[in-house]
C-alpha atoms as a PDB file:
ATOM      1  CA  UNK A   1     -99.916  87.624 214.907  1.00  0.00           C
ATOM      2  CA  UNK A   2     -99.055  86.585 211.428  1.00  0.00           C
ATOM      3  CA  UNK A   3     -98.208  83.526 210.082  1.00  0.00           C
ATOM      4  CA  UNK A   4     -94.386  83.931 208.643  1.00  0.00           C
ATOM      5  CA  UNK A   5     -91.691  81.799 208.136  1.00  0.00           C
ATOM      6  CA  UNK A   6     -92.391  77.666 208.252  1.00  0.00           C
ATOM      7  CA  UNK A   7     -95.716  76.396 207.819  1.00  0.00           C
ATOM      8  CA  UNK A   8     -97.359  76.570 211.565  1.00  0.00           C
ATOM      9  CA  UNK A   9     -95.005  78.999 212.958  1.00  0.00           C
ATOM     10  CA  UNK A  10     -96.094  82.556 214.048  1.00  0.00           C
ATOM     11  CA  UNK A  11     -94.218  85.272 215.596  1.00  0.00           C
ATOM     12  CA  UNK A  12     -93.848  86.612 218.037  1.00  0.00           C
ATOM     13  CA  UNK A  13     -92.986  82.588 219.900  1.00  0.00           C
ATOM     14  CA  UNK A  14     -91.069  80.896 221.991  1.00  0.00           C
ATOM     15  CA  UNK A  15     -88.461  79.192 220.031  1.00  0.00           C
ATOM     16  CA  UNK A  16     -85.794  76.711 221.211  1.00  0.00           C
ATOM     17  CA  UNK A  17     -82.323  77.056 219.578  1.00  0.00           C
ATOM     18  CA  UNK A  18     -79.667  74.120 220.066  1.00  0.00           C
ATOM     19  CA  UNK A  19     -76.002  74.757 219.248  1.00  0.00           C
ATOM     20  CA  UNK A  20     -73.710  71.697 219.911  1.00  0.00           C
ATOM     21  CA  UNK A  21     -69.699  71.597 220.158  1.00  0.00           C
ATOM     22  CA  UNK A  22     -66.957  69.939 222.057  1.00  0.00           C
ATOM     23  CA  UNK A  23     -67.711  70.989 225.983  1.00  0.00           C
ATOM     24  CA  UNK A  24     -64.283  73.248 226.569  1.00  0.00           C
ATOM     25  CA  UNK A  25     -64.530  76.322 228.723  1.00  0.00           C
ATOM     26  CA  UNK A  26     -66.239  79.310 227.267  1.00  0.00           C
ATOM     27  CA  UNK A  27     -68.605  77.107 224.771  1.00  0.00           C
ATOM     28  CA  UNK A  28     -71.846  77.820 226.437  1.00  0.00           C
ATOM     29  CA  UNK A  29     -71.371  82.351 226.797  1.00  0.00           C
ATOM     30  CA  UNK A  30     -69.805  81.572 223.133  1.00  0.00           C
ATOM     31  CA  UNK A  31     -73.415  80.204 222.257  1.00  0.00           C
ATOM     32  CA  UNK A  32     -75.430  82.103 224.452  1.00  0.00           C
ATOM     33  CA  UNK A  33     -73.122  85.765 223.544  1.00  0.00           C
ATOM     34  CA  UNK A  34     -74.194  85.426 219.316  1.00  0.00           C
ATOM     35  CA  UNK A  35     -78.017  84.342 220.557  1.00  0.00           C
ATOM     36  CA  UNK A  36     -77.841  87.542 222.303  1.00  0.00           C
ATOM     37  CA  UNK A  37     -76.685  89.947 219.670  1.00  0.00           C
ATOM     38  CA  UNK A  38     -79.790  88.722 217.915  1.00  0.00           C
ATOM     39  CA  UNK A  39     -82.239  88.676 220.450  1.00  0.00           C
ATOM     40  CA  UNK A  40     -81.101  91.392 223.242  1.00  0.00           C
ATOM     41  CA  UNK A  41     -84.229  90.817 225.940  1.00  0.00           C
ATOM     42  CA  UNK A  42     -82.603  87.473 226.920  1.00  0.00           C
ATOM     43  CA  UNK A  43     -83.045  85.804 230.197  1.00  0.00           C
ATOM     44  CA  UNK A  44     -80.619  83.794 232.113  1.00  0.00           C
ATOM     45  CA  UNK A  45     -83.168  80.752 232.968  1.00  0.00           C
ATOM     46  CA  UNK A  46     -83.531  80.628 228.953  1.00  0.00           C
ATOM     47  CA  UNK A  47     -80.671  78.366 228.794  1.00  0.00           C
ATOM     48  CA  UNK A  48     -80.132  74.501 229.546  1.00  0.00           C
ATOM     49  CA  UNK A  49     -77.030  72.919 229.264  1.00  0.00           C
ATOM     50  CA  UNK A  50     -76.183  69.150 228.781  1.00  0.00           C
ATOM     51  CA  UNK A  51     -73.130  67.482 228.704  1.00  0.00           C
ATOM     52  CA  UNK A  52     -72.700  63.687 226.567  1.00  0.00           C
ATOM     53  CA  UNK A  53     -72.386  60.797 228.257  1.00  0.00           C
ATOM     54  CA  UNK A  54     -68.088  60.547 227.962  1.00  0.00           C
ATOM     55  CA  UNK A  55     -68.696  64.344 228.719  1.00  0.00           C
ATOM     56  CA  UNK A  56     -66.810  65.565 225.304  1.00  0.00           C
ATOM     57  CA  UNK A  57     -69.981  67.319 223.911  1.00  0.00           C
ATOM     58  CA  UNK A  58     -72.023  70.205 225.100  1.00  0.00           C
ATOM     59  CA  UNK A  59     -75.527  70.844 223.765  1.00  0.00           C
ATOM     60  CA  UNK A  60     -76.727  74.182 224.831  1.00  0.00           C
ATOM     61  CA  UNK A  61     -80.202  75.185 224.267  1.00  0.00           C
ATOM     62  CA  UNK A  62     -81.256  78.889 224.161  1.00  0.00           C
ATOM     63  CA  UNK A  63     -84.976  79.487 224.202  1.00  0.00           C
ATOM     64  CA  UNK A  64     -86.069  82.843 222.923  1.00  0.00           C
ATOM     65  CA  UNK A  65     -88.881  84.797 222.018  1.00  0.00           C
ATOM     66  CA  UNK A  66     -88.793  84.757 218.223  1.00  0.00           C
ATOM     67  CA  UNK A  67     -89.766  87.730 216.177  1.00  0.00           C
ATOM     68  CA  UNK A  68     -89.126  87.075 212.783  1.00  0.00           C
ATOM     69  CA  UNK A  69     -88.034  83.898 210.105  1.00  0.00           C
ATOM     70  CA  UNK A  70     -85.162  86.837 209.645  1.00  0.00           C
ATOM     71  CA  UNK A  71     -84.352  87.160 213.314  1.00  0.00           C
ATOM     72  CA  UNK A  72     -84.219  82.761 213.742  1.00  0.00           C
ATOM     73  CA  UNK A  73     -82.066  82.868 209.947  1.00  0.00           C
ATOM     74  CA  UNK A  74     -79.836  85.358 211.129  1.00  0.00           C
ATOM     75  CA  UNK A  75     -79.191  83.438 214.341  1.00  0.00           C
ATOM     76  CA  UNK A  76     -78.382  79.603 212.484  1.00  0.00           C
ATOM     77  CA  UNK A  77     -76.023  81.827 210.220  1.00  0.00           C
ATOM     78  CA  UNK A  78     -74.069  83.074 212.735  1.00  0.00           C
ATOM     79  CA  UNK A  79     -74.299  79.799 215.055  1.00  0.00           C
ATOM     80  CA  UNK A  80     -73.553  77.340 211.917  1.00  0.00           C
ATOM     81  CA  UNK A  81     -70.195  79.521 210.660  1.00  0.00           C
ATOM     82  CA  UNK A  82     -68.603  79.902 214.142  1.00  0.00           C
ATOM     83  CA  UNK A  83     -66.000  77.372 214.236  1.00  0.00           C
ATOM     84  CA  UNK A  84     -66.556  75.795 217.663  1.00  0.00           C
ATOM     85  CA  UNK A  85     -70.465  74.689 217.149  1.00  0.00           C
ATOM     86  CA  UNK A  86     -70.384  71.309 215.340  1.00  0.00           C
ATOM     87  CA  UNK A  87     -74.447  71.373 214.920  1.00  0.00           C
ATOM     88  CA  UNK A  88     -77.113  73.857 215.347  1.00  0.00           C
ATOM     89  CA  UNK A  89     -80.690  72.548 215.108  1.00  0.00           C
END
């Protein structure tokens, strides 16, 4: 392993990736569909899904196995210019 990227991170790791939006049908494959493109070997259980207390905000959190500082870059890009996600940390 080498150390890439953010001072303590090393790749390959298990990274958690939270996209947050308005909670209308569709917003959690929306999230979990452009996570994929970027990291194909995703599984099902690698997502968590919480709803605000009024219940007009979804948080989804996709937690996958990070090969790169490209491969996380690539993924906030993406997540951060779609117009449904409000935040992605």
């Amino acid at each position: 392993m080498s150390l890439l990227g953010e001072p303590g991170l090393c790749f390959p790791c298990s990274f958690p990736i939270k996209a947050m939006g308005r909670a209308e049908e569709g917003f959690d494959l929306m999230i979990l569909g452009i996570v994929r493109r970027h990291s194909p070997g995703l599984g099902e259980t690698a997502v968590k899904i919480r709803l605000s207390t009024g219940g007009r905000y979804m948080a989804v959190t996709v937690t996958i196995e990070a090969m790169s500082q490209g491969q996380l870059d690539a993924i906030y890009r993406e997540l951060s210019s779609h117009e449904r996600v409000i935040m992605a940390l």
